[in-house]
N, C-alpha and C. Protein backbone atom coordinates (compact mmCIF):
# COMPACT_ATOMS: atom_id res chain seq x y z
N UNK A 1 5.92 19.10 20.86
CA UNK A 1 6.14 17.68 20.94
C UNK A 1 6.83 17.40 22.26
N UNK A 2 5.99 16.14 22.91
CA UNK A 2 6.95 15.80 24.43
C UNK A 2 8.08 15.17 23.99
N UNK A 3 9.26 15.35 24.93
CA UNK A 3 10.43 15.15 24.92
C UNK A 3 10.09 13.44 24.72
N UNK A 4 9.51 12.69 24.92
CA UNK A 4 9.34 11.25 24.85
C UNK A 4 9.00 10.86 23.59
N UNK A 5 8.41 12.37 22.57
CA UNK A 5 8.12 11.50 21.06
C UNK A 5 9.35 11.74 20.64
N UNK A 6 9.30 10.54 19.56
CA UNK A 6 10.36 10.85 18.49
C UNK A 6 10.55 9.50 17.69
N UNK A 7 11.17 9.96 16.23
CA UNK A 7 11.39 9.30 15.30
C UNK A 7 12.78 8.48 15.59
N UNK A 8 12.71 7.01 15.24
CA UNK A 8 14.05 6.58 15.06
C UNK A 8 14.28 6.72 14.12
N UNK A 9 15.76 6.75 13.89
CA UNK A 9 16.47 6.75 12.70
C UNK A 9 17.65 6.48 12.87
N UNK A 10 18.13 5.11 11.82
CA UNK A 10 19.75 4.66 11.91
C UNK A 10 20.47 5.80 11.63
N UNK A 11 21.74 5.63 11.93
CA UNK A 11 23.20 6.87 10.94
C UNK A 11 22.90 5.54 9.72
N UNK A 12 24.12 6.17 9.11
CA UNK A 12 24.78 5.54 7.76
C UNK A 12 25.57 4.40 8.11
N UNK A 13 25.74 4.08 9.13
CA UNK A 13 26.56 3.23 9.54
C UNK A 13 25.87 2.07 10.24
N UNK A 14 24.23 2.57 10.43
CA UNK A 14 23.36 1.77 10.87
C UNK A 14 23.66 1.08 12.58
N UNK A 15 24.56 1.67 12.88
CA UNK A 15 24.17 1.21 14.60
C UNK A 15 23.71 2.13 15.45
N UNK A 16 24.14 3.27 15.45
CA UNK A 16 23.22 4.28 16.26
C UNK A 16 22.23 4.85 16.07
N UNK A 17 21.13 4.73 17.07
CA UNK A 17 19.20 5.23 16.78
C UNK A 17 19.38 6.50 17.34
N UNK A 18 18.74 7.56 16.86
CA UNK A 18 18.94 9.00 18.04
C UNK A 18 17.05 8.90 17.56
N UNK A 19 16.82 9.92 18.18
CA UNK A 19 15.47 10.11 18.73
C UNK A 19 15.54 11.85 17.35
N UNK A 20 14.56 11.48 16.64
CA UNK A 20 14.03 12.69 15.66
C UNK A 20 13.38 13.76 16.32
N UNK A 21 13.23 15.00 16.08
CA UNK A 21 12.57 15.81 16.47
C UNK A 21 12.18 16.38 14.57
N UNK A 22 11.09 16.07 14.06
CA UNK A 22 10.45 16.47 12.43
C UNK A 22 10.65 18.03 12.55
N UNK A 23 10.33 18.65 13.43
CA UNK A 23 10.33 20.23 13.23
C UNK A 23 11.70 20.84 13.19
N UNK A 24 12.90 20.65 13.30
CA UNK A 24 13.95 20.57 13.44
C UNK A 24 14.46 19.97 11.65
N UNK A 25 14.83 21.30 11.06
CA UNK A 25 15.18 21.00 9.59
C UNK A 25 16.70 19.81 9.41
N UNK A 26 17.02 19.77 10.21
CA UNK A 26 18.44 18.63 10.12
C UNK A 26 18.16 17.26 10.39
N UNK A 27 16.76 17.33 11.05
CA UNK A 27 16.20 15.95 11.73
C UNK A 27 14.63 15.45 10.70
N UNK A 28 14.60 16.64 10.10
CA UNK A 28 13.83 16.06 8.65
C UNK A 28 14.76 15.91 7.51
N UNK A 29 15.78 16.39 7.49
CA UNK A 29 17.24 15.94 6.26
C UNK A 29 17.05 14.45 6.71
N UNK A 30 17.46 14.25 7.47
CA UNK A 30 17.26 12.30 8.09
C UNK A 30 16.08 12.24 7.50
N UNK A 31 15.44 11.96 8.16
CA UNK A 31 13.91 11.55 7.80
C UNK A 31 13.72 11.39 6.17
N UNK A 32 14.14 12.67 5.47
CA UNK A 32 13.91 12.77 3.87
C UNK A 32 14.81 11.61 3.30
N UNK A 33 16.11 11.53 3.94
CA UNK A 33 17.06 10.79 3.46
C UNK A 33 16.95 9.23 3.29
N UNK A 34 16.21 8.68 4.64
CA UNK A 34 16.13 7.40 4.99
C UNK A 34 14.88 7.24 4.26
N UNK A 35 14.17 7.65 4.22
CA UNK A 35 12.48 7.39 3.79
C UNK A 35 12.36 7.86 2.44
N UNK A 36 12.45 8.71 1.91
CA UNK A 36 12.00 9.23 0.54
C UNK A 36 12.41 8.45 -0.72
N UNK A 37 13.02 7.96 -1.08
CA UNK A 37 13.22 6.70 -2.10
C UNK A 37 12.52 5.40 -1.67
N UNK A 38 11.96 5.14 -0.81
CA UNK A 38 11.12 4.37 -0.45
C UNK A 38 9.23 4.36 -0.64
N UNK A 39 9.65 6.20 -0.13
CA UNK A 39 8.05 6.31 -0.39
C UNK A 39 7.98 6.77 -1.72
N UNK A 40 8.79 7.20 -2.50
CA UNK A 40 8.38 7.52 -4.05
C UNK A 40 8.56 6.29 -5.08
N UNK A 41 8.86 5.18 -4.95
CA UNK A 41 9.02 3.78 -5.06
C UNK A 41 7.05 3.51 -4.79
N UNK A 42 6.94 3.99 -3.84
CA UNK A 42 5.60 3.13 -3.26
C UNK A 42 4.03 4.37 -4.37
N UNK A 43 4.85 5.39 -4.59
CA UNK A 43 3.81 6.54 -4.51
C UNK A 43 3.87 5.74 -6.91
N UNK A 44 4.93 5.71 -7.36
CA UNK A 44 5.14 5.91 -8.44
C UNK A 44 4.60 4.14 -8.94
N UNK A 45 4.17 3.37 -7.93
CA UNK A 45 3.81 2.17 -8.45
C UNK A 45 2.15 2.08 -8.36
N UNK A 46 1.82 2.89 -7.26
CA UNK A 46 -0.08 2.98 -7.19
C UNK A 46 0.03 4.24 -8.46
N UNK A 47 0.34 5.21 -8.38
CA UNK A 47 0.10 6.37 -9.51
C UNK A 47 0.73 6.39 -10.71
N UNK A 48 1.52 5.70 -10.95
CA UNK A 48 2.27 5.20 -12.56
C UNK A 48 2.34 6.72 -13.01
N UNK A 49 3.01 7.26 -12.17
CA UNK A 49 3.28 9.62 -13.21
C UNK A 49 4.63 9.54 -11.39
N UNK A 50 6.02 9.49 -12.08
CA UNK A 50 6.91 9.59 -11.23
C UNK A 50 6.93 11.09 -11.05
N UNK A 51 6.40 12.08 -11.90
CA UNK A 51 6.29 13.44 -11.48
C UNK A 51 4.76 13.61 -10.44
N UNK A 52 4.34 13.09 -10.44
CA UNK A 52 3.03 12.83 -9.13
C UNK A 52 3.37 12.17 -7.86
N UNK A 53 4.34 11.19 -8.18
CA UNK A 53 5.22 10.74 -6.84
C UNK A 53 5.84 11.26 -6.25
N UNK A 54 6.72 12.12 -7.07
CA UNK A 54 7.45 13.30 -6.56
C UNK A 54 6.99 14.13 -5.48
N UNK A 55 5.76 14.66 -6.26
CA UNK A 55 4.40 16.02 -5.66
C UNK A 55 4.18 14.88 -4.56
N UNK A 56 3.74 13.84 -4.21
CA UNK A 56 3.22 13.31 -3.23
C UNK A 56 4.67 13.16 -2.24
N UNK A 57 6.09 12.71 -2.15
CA UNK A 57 6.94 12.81 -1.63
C UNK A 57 6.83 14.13 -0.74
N UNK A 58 7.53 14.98 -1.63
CA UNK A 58 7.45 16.47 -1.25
C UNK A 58 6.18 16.92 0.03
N UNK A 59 4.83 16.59 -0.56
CA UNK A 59 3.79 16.69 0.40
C UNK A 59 4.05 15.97 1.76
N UNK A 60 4.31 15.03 1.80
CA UNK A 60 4.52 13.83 2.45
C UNK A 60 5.31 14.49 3.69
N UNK A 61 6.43 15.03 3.32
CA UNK A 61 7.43 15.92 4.32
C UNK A 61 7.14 17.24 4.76
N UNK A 62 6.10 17.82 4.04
CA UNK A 62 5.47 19.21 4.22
C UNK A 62 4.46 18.71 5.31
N UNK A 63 3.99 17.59 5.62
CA UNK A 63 2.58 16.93 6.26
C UNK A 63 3.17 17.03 7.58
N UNK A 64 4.89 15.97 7.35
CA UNK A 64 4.83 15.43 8.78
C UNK A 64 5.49 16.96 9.31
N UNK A 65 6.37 17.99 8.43
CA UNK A 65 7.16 18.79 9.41
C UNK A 65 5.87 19.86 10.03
N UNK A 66 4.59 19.89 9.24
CA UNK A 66 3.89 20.82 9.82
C UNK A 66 3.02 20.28 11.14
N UNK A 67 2.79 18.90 11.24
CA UNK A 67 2.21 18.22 12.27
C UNK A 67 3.09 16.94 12.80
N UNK A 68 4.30 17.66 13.31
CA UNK A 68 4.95 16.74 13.82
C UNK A 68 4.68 16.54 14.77
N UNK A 69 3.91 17.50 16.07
CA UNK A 69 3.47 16.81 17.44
C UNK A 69 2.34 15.93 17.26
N UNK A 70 2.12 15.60 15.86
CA UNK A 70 1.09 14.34 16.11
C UNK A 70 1.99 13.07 16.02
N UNK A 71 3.03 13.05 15.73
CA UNK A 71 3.53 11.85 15.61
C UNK A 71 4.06 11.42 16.87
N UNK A 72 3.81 9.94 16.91
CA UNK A 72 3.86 9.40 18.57
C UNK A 72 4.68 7.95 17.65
N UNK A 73 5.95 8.30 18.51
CA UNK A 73 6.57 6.74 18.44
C UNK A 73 6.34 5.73 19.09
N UNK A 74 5.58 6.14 20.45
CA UNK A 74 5.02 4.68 21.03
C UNK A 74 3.91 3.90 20.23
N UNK A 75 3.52 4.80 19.27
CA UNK A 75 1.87 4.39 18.82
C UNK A 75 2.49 3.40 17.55
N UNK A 76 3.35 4.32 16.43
CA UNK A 76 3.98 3.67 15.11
C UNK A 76 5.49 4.13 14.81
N UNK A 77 6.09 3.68 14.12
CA UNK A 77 7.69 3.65 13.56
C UNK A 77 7.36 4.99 12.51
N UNK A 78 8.15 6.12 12.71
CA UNK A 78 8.58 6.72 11.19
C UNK A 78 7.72 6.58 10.49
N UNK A 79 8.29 5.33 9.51
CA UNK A 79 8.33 5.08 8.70
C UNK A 79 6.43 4.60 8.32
N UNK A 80 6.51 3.81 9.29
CA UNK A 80 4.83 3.88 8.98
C UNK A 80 4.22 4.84 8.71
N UNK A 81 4.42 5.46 9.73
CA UNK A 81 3.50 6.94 9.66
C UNK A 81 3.30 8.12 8.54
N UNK A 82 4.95 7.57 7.43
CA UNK A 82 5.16 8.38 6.52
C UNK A 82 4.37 7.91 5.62
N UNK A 83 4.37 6.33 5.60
CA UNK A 83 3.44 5.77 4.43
C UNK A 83 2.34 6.18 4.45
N UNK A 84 1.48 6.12 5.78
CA UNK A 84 -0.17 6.44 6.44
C UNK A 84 0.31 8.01 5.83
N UNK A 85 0.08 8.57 5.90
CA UNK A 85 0.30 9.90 4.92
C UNK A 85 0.40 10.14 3.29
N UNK A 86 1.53 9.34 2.99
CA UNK A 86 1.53 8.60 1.59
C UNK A 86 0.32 8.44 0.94
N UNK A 87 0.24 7.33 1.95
CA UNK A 87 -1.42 6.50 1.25
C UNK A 87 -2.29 7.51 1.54
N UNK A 88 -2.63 8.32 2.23
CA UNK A 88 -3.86 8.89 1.92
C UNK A 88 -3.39 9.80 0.84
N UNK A 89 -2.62 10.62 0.73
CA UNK A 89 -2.24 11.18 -0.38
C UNK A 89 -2.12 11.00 -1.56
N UNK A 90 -1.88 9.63 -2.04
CA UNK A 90 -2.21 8.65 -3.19
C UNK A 90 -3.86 8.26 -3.38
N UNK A 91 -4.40 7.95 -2.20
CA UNK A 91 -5.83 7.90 -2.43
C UNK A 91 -6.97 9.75 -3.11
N UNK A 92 -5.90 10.65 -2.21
CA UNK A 92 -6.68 11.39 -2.85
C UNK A 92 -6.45 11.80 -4.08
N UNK A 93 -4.72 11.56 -4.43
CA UNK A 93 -4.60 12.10 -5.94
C UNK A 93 -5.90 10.99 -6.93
N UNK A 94 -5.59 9.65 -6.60
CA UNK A 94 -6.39 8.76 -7.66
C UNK A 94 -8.14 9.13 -7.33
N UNK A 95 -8.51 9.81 -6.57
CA UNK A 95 -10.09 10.45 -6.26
C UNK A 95 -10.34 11.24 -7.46
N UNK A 96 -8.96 12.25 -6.90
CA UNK A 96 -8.98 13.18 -7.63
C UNK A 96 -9.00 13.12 -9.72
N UNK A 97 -8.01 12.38 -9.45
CA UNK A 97 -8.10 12.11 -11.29
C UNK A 97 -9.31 11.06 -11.38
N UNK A 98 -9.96 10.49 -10.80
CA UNK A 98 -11.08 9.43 -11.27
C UNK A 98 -12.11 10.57 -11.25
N UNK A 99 -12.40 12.07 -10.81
CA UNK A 99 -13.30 12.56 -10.70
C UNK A 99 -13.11 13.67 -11.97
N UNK A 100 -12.21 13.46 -12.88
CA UNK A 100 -11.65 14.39 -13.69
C UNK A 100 -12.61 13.78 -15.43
N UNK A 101 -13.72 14.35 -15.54
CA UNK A 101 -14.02 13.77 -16.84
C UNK A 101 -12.95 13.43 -18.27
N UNK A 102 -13.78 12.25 -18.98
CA UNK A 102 -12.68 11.89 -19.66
C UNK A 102 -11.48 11.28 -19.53
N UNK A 103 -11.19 10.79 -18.15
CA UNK A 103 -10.60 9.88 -17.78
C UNK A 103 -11.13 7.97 -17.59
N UNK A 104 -10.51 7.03 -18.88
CA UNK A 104 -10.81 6.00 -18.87
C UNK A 104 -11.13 5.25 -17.63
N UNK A 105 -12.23 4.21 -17.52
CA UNK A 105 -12.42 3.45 -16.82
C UNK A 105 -12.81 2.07 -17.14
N UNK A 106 -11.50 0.93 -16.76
CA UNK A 106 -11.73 -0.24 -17.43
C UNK A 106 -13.15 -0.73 -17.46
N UNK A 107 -13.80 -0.95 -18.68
CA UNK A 107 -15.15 -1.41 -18.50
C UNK A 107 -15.35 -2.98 -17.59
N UNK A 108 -14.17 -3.53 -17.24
CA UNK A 108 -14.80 -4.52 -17.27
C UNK A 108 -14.82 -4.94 -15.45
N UNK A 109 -14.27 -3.91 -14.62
CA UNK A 109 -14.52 -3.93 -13.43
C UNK A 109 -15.80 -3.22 -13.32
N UNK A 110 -16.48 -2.46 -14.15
CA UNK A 110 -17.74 -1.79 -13.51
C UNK A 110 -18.61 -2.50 -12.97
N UNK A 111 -18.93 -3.61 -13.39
CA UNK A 111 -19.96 -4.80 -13.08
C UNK A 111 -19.76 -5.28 -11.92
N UNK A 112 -18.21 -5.61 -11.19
CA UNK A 112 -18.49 -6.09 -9.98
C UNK A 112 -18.23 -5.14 -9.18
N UNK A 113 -17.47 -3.43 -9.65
CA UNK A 113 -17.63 -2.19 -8.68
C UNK A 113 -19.33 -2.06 -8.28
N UNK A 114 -20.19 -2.05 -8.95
CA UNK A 114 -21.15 -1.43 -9.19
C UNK A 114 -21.87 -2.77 -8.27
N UNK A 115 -21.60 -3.94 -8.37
CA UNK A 115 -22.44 -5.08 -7.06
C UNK A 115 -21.84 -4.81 -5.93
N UNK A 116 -20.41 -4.77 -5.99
CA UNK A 116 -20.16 -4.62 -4.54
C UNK A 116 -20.57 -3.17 -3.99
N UNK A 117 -20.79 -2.70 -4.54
CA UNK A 117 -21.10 -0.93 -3.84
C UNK A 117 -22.57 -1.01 -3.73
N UNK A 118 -23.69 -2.37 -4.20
CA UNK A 118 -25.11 -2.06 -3.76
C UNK A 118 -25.02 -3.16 -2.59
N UNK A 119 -23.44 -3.67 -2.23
CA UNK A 119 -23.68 -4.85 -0.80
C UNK A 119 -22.94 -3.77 0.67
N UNK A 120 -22.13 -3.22 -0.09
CA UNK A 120 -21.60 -2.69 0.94
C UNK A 120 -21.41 -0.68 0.87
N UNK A 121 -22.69 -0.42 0.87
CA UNK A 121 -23.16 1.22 0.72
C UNK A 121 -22.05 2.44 1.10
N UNK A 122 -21.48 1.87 2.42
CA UNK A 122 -20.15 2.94 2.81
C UNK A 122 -19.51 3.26 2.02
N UNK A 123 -19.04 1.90 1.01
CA UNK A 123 -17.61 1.96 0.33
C UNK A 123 -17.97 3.11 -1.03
N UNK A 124 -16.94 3.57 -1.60
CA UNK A 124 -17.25 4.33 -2.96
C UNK A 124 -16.45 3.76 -4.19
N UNK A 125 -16.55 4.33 -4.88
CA UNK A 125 -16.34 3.53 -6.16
C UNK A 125 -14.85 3.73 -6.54
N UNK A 126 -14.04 4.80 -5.58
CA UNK A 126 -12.72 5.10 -5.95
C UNK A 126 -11.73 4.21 -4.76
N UNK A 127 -12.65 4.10 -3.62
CA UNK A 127 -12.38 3.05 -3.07
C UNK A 127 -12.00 1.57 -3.27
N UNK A 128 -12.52 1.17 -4.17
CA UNK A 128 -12.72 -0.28 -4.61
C UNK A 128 -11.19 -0.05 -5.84
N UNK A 129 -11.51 1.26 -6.15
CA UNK A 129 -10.37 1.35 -7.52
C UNK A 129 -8.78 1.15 -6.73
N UNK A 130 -8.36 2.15 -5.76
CA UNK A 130 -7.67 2.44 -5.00
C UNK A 130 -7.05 0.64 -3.96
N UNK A 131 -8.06 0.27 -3.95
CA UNK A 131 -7.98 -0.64 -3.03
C UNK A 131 -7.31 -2.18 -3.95
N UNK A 132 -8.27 -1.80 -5.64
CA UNK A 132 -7.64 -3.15 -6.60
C UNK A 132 -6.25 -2.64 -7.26
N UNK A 133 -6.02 -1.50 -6.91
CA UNK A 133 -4.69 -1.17 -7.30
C UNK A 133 -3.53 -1.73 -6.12
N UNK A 134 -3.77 -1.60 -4.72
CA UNK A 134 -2.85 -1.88 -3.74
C UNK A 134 -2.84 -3.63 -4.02
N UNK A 135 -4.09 -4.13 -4.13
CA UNK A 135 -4.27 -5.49 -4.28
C UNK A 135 -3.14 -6.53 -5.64
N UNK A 136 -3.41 -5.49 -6.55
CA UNK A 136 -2.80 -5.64 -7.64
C UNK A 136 -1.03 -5.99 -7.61
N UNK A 137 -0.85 -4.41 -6.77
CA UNK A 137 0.69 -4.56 -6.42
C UNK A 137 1.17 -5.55 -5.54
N UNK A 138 0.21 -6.19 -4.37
CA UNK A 138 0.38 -6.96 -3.22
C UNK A 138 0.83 -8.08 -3.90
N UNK A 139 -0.33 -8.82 -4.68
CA UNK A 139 -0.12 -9.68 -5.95
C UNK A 139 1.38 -10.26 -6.26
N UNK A 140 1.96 -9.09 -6.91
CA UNK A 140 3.22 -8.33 -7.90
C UNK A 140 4.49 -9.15 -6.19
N UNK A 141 3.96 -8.81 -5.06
CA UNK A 141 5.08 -8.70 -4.48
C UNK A 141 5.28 -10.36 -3.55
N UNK A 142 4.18 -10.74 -3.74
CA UNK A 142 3.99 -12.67 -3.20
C UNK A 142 4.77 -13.46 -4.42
N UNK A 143 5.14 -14.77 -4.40
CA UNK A 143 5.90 -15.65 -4.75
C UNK A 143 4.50 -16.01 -6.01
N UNK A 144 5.53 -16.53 -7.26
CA UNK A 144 4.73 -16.74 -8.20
C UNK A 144 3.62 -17.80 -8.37
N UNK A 145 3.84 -19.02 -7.35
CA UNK A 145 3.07 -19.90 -7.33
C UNK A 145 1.88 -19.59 -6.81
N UNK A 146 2.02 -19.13 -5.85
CA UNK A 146 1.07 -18.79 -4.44
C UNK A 146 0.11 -17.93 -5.27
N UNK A 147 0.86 -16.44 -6.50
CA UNK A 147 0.01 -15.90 -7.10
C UNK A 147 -1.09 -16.38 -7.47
N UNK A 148 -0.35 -16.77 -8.38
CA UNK A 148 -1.42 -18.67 -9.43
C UNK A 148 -2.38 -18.93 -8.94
N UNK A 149 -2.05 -19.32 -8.17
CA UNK A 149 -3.05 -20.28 -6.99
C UNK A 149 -4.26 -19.20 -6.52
N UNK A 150 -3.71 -18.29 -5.91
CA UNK A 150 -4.84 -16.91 -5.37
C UNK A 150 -5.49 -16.93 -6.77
N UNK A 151 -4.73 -16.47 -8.13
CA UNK A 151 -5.66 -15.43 -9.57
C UNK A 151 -6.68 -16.77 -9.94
N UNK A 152 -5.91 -18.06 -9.74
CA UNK A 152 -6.97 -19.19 -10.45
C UNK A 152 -8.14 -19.86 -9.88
N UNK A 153 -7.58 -19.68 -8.32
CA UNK A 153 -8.86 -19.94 -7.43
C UNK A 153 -9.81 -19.15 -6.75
N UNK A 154 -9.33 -17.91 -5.62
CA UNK A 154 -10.01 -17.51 -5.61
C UNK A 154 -11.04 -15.86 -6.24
N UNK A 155 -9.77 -15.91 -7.31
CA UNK A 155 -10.02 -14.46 -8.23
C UNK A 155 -10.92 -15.00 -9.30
N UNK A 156 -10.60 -15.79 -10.66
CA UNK A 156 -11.44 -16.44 -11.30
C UNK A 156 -12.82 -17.60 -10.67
N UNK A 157 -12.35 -18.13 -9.43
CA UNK A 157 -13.17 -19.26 -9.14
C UNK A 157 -13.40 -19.98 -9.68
N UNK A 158 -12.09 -20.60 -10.16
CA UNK A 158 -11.80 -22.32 -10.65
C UNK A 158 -11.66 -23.16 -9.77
N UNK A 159 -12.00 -24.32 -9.45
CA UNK A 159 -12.41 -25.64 -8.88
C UNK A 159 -11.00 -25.96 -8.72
N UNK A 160 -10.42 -26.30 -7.36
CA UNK A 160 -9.63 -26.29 -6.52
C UNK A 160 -8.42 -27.90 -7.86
N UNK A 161 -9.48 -28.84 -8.35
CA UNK A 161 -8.95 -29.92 -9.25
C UNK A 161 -8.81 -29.44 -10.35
N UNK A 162 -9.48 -28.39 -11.09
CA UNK A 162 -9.08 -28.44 -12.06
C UNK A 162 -7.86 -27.68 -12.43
N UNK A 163 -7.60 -26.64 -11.19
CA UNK A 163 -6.38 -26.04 -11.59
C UNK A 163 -5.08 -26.83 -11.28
N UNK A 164 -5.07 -27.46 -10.05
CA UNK A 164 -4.06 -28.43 -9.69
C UNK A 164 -3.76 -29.41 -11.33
N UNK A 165 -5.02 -29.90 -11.75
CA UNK A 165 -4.34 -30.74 -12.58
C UNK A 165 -3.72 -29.96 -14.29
N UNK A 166 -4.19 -28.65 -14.13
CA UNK A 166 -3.40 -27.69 -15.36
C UNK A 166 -1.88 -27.49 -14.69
N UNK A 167 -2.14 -27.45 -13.50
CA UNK A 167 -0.57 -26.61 -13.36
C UNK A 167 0.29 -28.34 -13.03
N UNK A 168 -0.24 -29.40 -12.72
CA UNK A 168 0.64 -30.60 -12.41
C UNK A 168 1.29 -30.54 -11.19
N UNK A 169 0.28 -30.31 -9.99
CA UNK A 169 0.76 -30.26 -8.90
C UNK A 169 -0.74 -30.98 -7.72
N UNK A 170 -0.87 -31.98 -7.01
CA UNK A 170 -1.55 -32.04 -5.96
C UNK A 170 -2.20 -31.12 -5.27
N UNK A 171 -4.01 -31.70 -5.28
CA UNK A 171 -4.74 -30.66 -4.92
C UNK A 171 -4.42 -29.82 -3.80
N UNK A 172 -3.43 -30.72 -2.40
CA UNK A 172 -3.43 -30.57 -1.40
C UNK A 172 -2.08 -29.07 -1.39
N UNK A 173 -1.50 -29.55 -2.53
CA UNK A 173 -0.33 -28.14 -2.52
C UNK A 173 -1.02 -27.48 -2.87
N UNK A 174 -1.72 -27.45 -4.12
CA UNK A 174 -2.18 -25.93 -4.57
C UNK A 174 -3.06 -25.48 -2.97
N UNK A 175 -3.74 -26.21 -2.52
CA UNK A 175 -4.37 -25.43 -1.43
C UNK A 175 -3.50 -25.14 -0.36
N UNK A 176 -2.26 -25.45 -0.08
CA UNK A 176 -1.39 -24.64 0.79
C UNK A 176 -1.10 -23.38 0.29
N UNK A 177 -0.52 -23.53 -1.10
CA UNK A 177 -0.43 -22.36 -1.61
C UNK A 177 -1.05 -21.22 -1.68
N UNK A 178 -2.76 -21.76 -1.85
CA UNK A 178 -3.58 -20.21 -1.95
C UNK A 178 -3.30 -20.14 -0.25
N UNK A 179 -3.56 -20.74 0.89
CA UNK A 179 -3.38 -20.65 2.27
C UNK A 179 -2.09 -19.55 2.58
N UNK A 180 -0.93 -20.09 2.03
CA UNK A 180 -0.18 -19.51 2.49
C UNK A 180 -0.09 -17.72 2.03
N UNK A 181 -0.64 -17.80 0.41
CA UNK A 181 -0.30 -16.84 -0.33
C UNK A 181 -1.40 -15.67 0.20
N UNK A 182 -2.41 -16.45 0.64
CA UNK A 182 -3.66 -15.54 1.19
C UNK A 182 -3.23 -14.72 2.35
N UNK A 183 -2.42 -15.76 3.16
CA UNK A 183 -1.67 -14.94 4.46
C UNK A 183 -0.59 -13.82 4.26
N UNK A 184 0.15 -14.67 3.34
CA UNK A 184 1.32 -13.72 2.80
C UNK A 184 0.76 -11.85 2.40
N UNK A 185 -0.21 -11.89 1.23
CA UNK A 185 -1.04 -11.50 0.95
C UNK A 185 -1.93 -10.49 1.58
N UNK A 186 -2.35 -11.03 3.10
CA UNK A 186 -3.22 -10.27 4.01
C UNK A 186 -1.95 -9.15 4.73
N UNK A 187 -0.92 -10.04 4.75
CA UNK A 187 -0.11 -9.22 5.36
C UNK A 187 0.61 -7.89 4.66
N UNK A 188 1.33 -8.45 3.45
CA UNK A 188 1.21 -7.10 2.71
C UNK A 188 0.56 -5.63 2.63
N UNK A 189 -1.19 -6.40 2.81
CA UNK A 189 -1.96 -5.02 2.60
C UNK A 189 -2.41 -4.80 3.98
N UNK A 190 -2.15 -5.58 5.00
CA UNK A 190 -2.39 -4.59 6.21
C UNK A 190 -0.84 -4.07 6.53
N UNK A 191 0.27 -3.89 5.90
CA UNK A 191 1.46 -3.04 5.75
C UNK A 191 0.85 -1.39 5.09
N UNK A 192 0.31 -1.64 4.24
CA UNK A 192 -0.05 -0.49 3.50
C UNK A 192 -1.49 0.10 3.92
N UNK A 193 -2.02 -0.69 4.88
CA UNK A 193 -3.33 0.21 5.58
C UNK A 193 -4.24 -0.39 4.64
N UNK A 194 -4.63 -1.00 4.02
CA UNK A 194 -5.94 -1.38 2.91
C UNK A 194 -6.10 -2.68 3.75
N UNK A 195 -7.55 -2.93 4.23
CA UNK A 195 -7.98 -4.14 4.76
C UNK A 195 -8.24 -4.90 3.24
N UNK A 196 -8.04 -5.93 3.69
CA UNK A 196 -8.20 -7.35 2.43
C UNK A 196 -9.92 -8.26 3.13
């Protein structure tokens, strides 16, 4: 690693940044310290098995200390980079158990997995799963109105009046709302790497 990469990381006291070196076991103690309740928070809400979050944590730090000269702080923060690891690691555990027979699959997404995968051929079917799970949580983490507004308009595709006049609010708010919540929303999941 060139002397120019490196991880920031606050102290405990949060004013001083020193520059990480991951291969350096005292400078992944940081790294584990600042980041790892964060990413097993993120790993234990897509995979619902906090002993799989764990295994993905653990990996997570085995990833970056073995390929730490790939990490470039001019390119991303830490912390990103730990997630971009994360997430693929979460994508492959949920591959992995969707490819495990005898594992349930809500019947009632098959119908629009199964259209959108004859519009758009690249994508796969654990993809779409993976992707309504981040969506799901994104959801979970926007303001409750704005939710509303996104699940009633453009998730169900109810008529912009008829939901305004269930919930007792002006057509013109509810449509800020899905506006804003859509943005809110987009932003979330380009945090976590899943295009919307």
């Amino acid at each position: 690693m060139r002397a120019t990469r490196g991880a920031e990381a606050s102290d405990t006291d949060g004013g001083v940044v020193a520059a990480l070196d991951l291969r350096r076991t005292a400078d992944l103690e940081v790294a584990y310290r600042t980041h790892a309740a964060e990413l097993h928070r993120f790993a234990t809400r897509h995979l619902r098995d906090a002993a799989a979050a764990a295994d993905v944590v653990q990996e997570v730090f085995v990833r970056a200390w073995r390929h730490a000269e790939r990490y470039d702080a001019a390119v991303a923060s830490l912390r990103v980079w730990l997630f971009t690891i994360a997430r693929n690691l979460v994508v492959d555990q949920v591959r992995r158990d969707r490819a495990r027979p005898g594992l349930p699959t809500d019947p009632g997404i098959l119908g629009e997995v199964a259209d959108r995968a004859s519009r758009e051929p690249r994508r796969t079917f654990s993809d779409d799963l993976v992707t309504a799970w981040f969506l799901e949580d994104a959801l979970g983490r926007i303001g409750p109105d704005q939710r509303v507004a996104i699940v009633e308009t453009a998730l169900r595709g109810r008529r912009y009046a008829e939901v305004a006049e269930e919930l007792g609010v002006p057509v013109g708010t509810l449509r800020s709302r899905v506006f804003h919540g859509l943005r809110n929303l987009r932003a979330i999941m380009d945090d976590t790497g899943v295009p919307l």
